[in-house]
C-alpha atoms as a PDB file:
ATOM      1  CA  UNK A   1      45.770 119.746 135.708  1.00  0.00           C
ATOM      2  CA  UNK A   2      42.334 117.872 136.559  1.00  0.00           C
ATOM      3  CA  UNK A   3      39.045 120.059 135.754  1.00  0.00           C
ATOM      4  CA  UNK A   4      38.340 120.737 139.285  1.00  0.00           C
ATOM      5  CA  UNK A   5      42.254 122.738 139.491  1.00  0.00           C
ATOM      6  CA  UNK A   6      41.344 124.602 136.053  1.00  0.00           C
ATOM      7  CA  UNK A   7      38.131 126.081 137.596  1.00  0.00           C
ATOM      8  CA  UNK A   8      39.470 127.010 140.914  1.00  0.00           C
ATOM      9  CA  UNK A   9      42.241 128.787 139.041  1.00  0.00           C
ATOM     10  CA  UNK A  10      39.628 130.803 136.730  1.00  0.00           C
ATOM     11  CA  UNK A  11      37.643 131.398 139.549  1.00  0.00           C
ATOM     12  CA  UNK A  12      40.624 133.355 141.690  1.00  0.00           C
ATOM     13  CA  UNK A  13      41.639 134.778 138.182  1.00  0.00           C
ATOM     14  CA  UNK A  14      38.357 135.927 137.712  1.00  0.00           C
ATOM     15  CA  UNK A  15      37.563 137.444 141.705  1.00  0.00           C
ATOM     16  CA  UNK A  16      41.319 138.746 141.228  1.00  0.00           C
ATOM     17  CA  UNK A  17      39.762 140.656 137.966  1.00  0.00           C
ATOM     18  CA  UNK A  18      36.675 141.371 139.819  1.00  0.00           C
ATOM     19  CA  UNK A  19      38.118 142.725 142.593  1.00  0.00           C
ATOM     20  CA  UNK A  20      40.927 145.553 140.415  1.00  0.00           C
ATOM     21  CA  UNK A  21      37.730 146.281 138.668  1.00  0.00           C
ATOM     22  CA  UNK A  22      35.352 146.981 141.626  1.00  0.00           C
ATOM     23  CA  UNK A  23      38.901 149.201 143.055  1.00  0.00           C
ATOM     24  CA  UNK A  24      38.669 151.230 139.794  1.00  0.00           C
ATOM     25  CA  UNK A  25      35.217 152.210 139.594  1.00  0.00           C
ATOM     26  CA  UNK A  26      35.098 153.264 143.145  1.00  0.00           C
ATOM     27  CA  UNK A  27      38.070 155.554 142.670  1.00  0.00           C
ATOM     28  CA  UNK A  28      36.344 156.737 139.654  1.00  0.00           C
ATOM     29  CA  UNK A  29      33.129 157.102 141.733  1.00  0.00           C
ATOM     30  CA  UNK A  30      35.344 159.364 144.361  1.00  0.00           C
ATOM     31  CA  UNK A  31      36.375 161.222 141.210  1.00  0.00           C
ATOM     32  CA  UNK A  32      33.073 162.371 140.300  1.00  0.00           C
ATOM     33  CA  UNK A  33      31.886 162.660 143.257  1.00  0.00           C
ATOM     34  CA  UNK A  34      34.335 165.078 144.056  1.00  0.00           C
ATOM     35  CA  UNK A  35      33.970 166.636 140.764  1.00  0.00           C
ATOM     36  CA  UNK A  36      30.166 166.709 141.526  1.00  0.00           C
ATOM     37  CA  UNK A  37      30.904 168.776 144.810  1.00  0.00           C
ATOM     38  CA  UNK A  38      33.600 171.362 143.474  1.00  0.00           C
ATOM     39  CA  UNK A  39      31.135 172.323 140.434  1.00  0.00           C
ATOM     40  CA  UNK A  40      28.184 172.678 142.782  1.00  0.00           C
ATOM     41  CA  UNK A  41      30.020 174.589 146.016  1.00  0.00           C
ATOM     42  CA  UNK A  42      32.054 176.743 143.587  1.00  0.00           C
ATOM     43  CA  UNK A  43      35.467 176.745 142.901  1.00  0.00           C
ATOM     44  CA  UNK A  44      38.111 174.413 144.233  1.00  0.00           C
ATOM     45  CA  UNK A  45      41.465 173.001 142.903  1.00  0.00           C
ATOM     46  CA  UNK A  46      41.256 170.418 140.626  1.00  0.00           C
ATOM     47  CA  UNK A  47      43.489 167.207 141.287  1.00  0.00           C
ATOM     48  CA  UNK A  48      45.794 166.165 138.268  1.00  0.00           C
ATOM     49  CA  UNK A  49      46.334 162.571 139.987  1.00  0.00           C
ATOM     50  CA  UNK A  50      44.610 159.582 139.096  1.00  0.00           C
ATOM     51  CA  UNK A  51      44.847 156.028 141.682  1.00  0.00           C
ATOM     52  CA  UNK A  52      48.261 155.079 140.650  1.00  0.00           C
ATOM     53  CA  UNK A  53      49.818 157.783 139.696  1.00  0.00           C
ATOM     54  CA  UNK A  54      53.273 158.708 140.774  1.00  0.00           C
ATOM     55  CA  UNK A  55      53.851 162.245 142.969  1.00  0.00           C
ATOM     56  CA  UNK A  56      56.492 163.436 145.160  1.00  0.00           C
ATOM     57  CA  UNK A  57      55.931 165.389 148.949  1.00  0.00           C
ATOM     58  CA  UNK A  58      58.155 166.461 151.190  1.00  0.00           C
ATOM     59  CA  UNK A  59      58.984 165.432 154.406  1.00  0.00           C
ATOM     60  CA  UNK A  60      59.569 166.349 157.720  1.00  0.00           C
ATOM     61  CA  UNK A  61      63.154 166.020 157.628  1.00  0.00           C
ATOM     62  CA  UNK A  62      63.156 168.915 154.745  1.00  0.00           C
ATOM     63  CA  UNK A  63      63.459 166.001 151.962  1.00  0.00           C
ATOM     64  CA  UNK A  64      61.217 164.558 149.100  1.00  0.00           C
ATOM     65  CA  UNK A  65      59.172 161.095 149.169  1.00  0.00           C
ATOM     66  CA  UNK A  66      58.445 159.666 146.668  1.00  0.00           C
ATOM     67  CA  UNK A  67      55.335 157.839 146.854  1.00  0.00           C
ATOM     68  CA  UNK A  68      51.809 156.709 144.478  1.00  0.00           C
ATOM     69  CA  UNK A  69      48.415 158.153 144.590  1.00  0.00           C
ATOM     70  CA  UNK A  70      45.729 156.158 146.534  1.00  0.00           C
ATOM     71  CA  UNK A  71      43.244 158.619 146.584  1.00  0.00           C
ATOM     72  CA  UNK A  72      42.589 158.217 150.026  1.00  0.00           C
ATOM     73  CA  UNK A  73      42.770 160.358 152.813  1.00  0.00           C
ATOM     74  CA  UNK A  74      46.373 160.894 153.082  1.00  0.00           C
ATOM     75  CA  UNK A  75      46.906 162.041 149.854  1.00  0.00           C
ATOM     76  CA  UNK A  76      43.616 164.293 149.692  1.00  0.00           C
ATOM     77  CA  UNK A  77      44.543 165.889 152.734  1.00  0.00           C
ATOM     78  CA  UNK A  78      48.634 166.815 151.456  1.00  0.00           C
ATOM     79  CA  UNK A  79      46.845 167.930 148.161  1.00  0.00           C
ATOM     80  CA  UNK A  80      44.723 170.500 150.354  1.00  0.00           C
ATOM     81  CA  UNK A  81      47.529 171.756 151.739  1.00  0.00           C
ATOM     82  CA  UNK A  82      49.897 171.961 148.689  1.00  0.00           C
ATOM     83  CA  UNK A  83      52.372 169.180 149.684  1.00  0.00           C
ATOM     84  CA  UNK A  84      52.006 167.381 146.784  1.00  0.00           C
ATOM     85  CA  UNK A  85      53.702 167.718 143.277  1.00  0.00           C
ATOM     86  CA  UNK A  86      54.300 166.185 139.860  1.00  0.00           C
ATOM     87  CA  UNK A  87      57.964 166.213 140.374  1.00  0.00           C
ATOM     88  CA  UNK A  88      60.859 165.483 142.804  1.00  0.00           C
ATOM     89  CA  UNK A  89      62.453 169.361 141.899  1.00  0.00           C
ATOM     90  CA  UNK A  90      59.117 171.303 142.749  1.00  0.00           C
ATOM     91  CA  UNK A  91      58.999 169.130 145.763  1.00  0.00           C
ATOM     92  CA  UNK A  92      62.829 169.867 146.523  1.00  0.00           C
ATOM     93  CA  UNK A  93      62.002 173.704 146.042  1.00  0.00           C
ATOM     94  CA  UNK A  94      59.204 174.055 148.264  1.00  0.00           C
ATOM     95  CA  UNK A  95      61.093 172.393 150.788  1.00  0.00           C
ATOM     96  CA  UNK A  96      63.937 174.740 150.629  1.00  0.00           C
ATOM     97  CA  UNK A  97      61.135 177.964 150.453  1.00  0.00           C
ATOM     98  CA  UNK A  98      59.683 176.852 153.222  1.00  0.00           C
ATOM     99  CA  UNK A  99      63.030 176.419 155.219  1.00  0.00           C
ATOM    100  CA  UNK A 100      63.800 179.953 153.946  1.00  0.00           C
ATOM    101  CA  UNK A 101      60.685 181.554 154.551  1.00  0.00           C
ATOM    102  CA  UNK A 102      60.939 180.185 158.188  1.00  0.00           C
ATOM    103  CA  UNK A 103      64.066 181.525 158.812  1.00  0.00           C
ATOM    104  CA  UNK A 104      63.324 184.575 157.350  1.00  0.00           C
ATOM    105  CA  UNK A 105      60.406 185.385 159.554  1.00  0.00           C
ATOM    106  CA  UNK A 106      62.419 184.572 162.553  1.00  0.00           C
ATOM    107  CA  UNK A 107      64.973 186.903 161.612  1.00  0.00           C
ATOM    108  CA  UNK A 108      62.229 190.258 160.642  1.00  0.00           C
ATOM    109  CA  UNK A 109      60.265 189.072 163.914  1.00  0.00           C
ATOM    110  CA  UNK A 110      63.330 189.573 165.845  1.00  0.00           C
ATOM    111  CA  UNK A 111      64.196 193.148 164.312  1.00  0.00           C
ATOM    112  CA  UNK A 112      60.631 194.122 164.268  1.00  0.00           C
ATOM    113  CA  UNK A 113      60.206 193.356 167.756  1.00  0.00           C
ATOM    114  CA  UNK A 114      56.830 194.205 168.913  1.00  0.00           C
ATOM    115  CA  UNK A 115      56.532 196.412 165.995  1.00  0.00           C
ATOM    116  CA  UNK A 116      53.589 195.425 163.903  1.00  0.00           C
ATOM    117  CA  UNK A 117      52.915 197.369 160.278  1.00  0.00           C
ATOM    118  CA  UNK A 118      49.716 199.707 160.959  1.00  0.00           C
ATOM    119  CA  UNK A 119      48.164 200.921 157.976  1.00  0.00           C
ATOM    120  CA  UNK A 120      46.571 203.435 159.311  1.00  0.00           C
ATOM    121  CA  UNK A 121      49.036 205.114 159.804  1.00  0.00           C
ATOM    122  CA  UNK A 122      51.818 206.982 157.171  1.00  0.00           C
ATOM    123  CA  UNK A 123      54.838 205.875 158.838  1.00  0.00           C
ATOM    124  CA  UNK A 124      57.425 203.776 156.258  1.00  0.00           C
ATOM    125  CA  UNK A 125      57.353 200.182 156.194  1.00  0.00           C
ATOM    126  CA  UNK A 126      59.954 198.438 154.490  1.00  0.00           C
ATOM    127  CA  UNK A 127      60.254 195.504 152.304  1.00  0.00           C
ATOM    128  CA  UNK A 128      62.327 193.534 149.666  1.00  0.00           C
ATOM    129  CA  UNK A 129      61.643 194.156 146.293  1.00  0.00           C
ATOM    130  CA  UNK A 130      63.253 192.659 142.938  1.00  0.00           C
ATOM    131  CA  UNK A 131      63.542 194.625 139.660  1.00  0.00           C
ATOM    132  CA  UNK A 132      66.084 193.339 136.476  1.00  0.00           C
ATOM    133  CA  UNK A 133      68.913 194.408 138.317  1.00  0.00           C
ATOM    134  CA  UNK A 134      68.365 192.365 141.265  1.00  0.00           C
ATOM    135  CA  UNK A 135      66.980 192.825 145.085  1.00  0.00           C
ATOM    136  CA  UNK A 136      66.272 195.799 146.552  1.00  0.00           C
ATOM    137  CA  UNK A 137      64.890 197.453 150.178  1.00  0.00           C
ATOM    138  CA  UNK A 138      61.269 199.968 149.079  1.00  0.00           C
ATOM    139  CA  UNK A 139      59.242 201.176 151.232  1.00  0.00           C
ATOM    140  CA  UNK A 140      55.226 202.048 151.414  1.00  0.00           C
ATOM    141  CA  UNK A 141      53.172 203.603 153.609  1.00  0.00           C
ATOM    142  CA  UNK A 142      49.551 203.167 152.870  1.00  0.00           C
ATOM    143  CA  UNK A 143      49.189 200.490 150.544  1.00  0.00           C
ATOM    144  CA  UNK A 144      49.795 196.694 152.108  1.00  0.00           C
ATOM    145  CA  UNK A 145      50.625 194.945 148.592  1.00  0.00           C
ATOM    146  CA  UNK A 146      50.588 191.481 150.549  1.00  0.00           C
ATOM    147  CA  UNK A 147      54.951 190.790 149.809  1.00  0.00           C
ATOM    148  CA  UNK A 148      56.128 187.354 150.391  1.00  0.00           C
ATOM    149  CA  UNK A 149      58.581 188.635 153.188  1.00  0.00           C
ATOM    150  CA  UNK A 150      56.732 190.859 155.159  1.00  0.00           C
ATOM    151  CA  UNK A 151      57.425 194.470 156.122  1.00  0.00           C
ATOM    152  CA  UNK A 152      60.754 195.883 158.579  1.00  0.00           C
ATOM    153  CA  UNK A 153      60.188 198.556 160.516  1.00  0.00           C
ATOM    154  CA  UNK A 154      63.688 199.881 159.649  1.00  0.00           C
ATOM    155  CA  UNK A 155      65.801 200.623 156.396  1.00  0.00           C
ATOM    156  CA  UNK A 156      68.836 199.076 157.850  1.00  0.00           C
ATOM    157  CA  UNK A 157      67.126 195.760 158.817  1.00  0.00           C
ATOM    158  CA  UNK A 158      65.710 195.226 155.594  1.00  0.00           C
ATOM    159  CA  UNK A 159      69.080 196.088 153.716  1.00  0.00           C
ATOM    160  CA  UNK A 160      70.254 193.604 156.352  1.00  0.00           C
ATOM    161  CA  UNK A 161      67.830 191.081 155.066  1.00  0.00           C
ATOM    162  CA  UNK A 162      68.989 191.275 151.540  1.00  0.00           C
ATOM    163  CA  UNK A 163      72.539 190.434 152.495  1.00  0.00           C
ATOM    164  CA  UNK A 164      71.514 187.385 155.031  1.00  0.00           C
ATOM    165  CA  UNK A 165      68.981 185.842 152.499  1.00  0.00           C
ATOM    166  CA  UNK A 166      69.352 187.405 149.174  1.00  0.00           C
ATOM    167  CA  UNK A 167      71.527 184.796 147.218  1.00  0.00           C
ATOM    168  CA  UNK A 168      68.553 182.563 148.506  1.00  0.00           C
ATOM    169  CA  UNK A 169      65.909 185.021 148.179  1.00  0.00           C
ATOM    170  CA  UNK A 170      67.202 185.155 144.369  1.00  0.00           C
ATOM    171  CA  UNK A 171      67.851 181.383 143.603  1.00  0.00           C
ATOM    172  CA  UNK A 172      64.444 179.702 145.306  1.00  0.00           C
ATOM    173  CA  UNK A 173      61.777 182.785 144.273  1.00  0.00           C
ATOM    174  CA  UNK A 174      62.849 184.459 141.444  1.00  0.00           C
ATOM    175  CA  UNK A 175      65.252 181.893 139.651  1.00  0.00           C
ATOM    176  CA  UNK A 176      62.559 178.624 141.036  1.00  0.00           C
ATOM    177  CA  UNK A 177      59.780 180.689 139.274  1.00  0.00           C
ATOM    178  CA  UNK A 178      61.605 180.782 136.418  1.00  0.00           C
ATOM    179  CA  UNK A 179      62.766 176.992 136.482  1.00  0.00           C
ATOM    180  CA  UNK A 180      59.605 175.587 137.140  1.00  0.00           C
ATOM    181  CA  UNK A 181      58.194 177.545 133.836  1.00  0.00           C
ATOM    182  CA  UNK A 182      61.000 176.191 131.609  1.00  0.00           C
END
Protein backbone atom coordinates (compact mmCIF):
# COMPACT_ATOMS: atom_id res chain seq x y z
CA UNK A 1 0.00 0.00 0.00
CA UNK A 2 1.89 3.30 -1.27
CA UNK A 3 1.63 6.40 1.29
CA UNK A 4 -0.76 8.23 -0.81
CA UNK A 5 -3.50 4.82 -0.33
CA UNK A 6 -2.64 4.84 3.59
CA UNK A 7 -3.77 8.52 3.92
CA UNK A 8 -6.79 8.38 1.80
CA UNK A 9 -7.83 5.38 3.88
CA UNK A 10 -7.27 7.37 7.34
CA UNK A 11 -8.81 10.18 5.94
CA UNK A 12 -12.39 8.24 5.09
CA UNK A 13 -11.70 6.37 8.46
CA UNK A 14 -11.38 9.45 10.10
CA UNK A 15 -14.65 11.60 8.21
CA UNK A 16 -16.41 8.06 8.78
CA UNK A 17 -15.51 8.74 12.70
CA UNK A 18 -16.27 12.31 12.29
CA UNK A 19 -19.33 11.95 10.83
CA UNK A 20 -21.00 8.95 13.81
CA UNK A 21 -19.62 11.52 16.12
CA UNK A 22 -21.22 14.75 14.75
CA UNK A 23 -24.74 12.09 14.51
CA UNK A 24 -24.31 11.53 18.29
CA UNK A 25 -23.96 14.85 19.64
CA UNK A 26 -26.81 16.17 17.67
CA UNK A 27 -29.11 13.47 19.00
CA UNK A 28 -27.75 14.31 22.31
CA UNK A 29 -28.34 18.03 21.52
CA UNK A 30 -32.23 17.00 20.63
CA UNK A 31 -32.08 15.27 24.01
CA UNK A 32 -31.49 18.24 25.98
CA UNK A 33 -33.11 20.30 24.15
CA UNK A 34 -36.10 18.51 24.69
CA UNK A 35 -35.25 18.02 28.21
CA UNK A 36 -34.68 21.86 28.32
CA UNK A 37 -38.39 22.40 27.06
CA UNK A 38 -40.33 19.74 29.27
CA UNK A 39 -38.58 21.24 32.58
CA UNK A 40 -39.39 24.79 31.54
CA UNK A 41 -43.26 24.27 30.03
CA UNK A 42 -44.04 21.84 32.89
CA UNK A 43 -44.61 18.41 32.84
CA UNK A 44 -44.36 16.05 29.90
CA UNK A 45 -43.45 12.32 29.44
CA UNK A 46 -40.10 11.52 29.52
CA UNK A 47 -38.67 9.25 26.60
CA UNK A 48 -36.76 6.03 27.81
CA UNK A 49 -35.19 5.64 24.13
CA UNK A 50 -31.91 6.65 23.17
CA UNK A 51 -30.80 6.82 18.92
CA UNK A 52 -30.43 3.17 18.51
CA UNK A 53 -32.37 1.71 20.70
CA UNK A 54 -34.68 -1.12 19.91
CA UNK A 55 -38.81 -0.59 20.43
CA UNK A 56 -41.74 -2.27 19.11
CA UNK A 57 -45.29 -0.36 17.62
CA UNK A 58 -48.05 -1.65 16.25
CA UNK A 59 -49.38 -1.56 13.05
CA UNK A 60 -52.19 -0.99 11.05
CA UNK A 61 -52.89 -4.45 10.31
CA UNK A 62 -53.40 -5.01 14.33
CA UNK A 63 -49.64 -6.48 14.50
CA UNK A 64 -46.24 -5.40 16.09
CA UNK A 65 -43.07 -3.84 14.16
CA UNK A 66 -40.32 -4.08 15.24
CA UNK A 67 -38.16 -1.30 14.45
CA UNK A 68 -34.92 1.18 16.10
CA UNK A 69 -35.12 4.58 17.50
CA UNK A 70 -33.99 7.49 15.22
CA UNK A 71 -35.19 10.14 17.17
CA UNK A 72 -36.72 11.76 14.44
CA UNK A 73 -40.03 12.69 13.69
CA UNK A 74 -41.61 9.43 13.23
CA UNK A 75 -40.74 8.07 16.30
CA UNK A 76 -41.43 11.38 18.41
CA UNK A 77 -44.68 11.62 17.00
CA UNK A 78 -45.79 7.47 17.87
CA UNK A 79 -44.20 8.27 21.35
CA UNK A 80 -46.84 11.24 21.71
CA UNK A 81 -49.40 9.16 21.01
CA UNK A 82 -48.43 6.01 23.03
CA UNK A 83 -47.60 3.66 20.09
CA UNK A 84 -44.43 2.91 21.17
CA UNK A 85 -43.11 0.27 23.73
CA UNK A 86 -40.11 -1.52 25.21
CA UNK A 87 -41.46 -4.82 24.23
CA UNK A 88 -43.15 -6.89 21.46
CA UNK A 89 -46.01 -8.24 24.36
CA UNK A 90 -47.05 -4.60 25.52
CA UNK A 91 -47.13 -3.81 21.89
CA UNK A 92 -49.21 -7.11 21.15
CA UNK A 93 -51.61 -6.05 24.11
CA UNK A 94 -52.39 -2.68 23.14
CA UNK A 95 -53.14 -3.88 19.86
CA UNK A 96 -55.63 -6.35 21.01
CA UNK A 97 -57.19 -3.39 23.68
CA UNK A 98 -57.56 -1.29 21.13
CA UNK A 99 -59.34 -3.89 18.80
CA UNK A 100 -61.50 -4.61 21.89
CA UNK A 101 -62.19 -1.30 22.98
CA UNK A 102 -63.36 -0.58 19.34
CA UNK A 103 -65.62 -3.19 19.20
CA UNK A 104 -66.87 -2.59 22.38
CA UNK A 105 -67.96 0.94 21.73
CA UNK A 106 -69.67 -0.14 18.63
CA UNK A 107 -71.60 -2.57 20.40
CA UNK A 108 -72.81 0.10 23.73
CA UNK A 109 -73.27 2.83 20.85
CA UNK A 110 -75.65 0.58 19.21
CA UNK A 111 -77.71 -0.30 22.51
CA UNK A 112 -77.42 3.16 23.76
CA UNK A 113 -78.76 4.55 20.72
CA UNK A 114 -79.14 8.19 20.96
CA UNK A 115 -79.02 7.83 24.61
CA UNK A 116 -76.21 9.85 26.04
CA UNK A 117 -75.37 9.60 30.11
CA UNK A 118 -76.65 13.09 31.63
CA UNK A 119 -75.38 13.78 34.91
CA UNK A 120 -77.63 15.98 35.78
CA UNK A 121 -79.88 13.99 36.08
CA UNK A 122 -80.54 10.77 38.78
CA UNK A 123 -81.53 8.30 36.32
CA UNK A 124 -79.15 4.83 36.48
CA UNK A 125 -76.37 4.47 34.24
CA UNK A 126 -74.77 1.29 33.96
CA UNK A 127 -71.35 0.00 33.67
CA UNK A 128 -68.89 -2.99 34.04
CA UNK A 129 -67.19 -3.31 37.08
CA UNK A 130 -64.54 -6.03 38.37
CA UNK A 131 -64.19 -7.09 42.04
CA UNK A 132 -62.07 -10.61 43.18
CA UNK A 133 -64.75 -12.60 42.01
CA UNK A 134 -64.78 -11.41 38.58
CA UNK A 135 -66.98 -8.87 36.25
CA UNK A 136 -69.90 -7.42 37.17
CA UNK A 137 -72.89 -4.81 35.74
CA UNK A 138 -73.13 -1.44 38.78
CA UNK A 139 -74.74 1.27 38.28
CA UNK A 140 -74.38 5.22 39.37
CA UNK A 141 -76.27 8.01 39.06
CA UNK A 142 -74.49 11.16 39.94
CA UNK A 143 -70.99 10.48 40.03
CA UNK A 144 -69.19 9.96 36.33
CA UNK A 145 -66.04 7.90 37.70
CA UNK A 146 -64.54 8.14 34.02
CA UNK A 147 -64.81 3.71 33.41
CA UNK A 148 -62.87 2.39 30.57
CA UNK A 149 -66.18 1.07 28.89
CA UNK A 150 -68.50 3.68 29.14
CA UNK A 151 -72.00 3.73 30.62
CA UNK A 152 -75.46 1.50 29.13
CA UNK A 153 -78.46 2.93 29.48
CA UNK A 154 -79.95 -0.49 30.40
CA UNK A 155 -79.20 -3.40 32.96
CA UNK A 156 -79.73 -6.00 30.37
CA UNK A 157 -77.30 -4.46 27.81
CA UNK A 158 -74.60 -4.18 30.12
CA UNK A 159 -75.11 -7.84 31.52
CA UNK A 160 -75.10 -8.42 27.75
CA UNK A 161 -71.74 -6.81 27.51
CA UNK A 162 -70.15 -8.97 30.08
CA UNK A 163 -71.07 -12.12 28.23
CA UNK A 164 -69.95 -10.72 24.55
CA UNK A 165 -66.58 -9.28 25.88
CA UNK A 166 -65.93 -10.47 29.31
CA UNK A 167 -63.41 -13.43 28.75
CA UNK A 168 -61.63 -10.47 26.85
CA UNK A 169 -62.56 -7.80 29.11
CA UNK A 170 -60.79 -10.17 31.83
CA UNK A 171 -57.66 -11.45 29.88
CA UNK A 172 -56.42 -7.90 28.10
CA UNK A 173 -57.41 -5.35 31.29
CA UNK A 174 -57.32 -7.04 34.31
CA UNK A 175 -55.00 -10.15 33.60
CA UNK A 176 -52.57 -7.55 30.92
CA UNK A 177 -52.32 -5.23 34.03
CA UNK A 178 -51.23 -7.82 35.93
CA UNK A 179 -48.72 -9.33 33.26
CA UNK A 180 -47.15 -6.30 32.39
CA UNK A 181 -46.30 -5.76 36.36
CA UNK A 182 -44.76 -9.25 36.69
Amino acid sequence: MTKLDTLKKQTADLEAKLKQQVEEAAAKLEEMKAEIDRLENGWEMKCPFKKGDVYFTTNFGGGTLKTVWEFDSVDKHKFSQGDIFETEQAAELESKRRNLLTRFRAFRDECNGDWKADWSDYDKKWSISKDKDGLFDTWTMGINTFVTFGYFKNKKDAQRAIELFGGEIKELFVEGDANENN
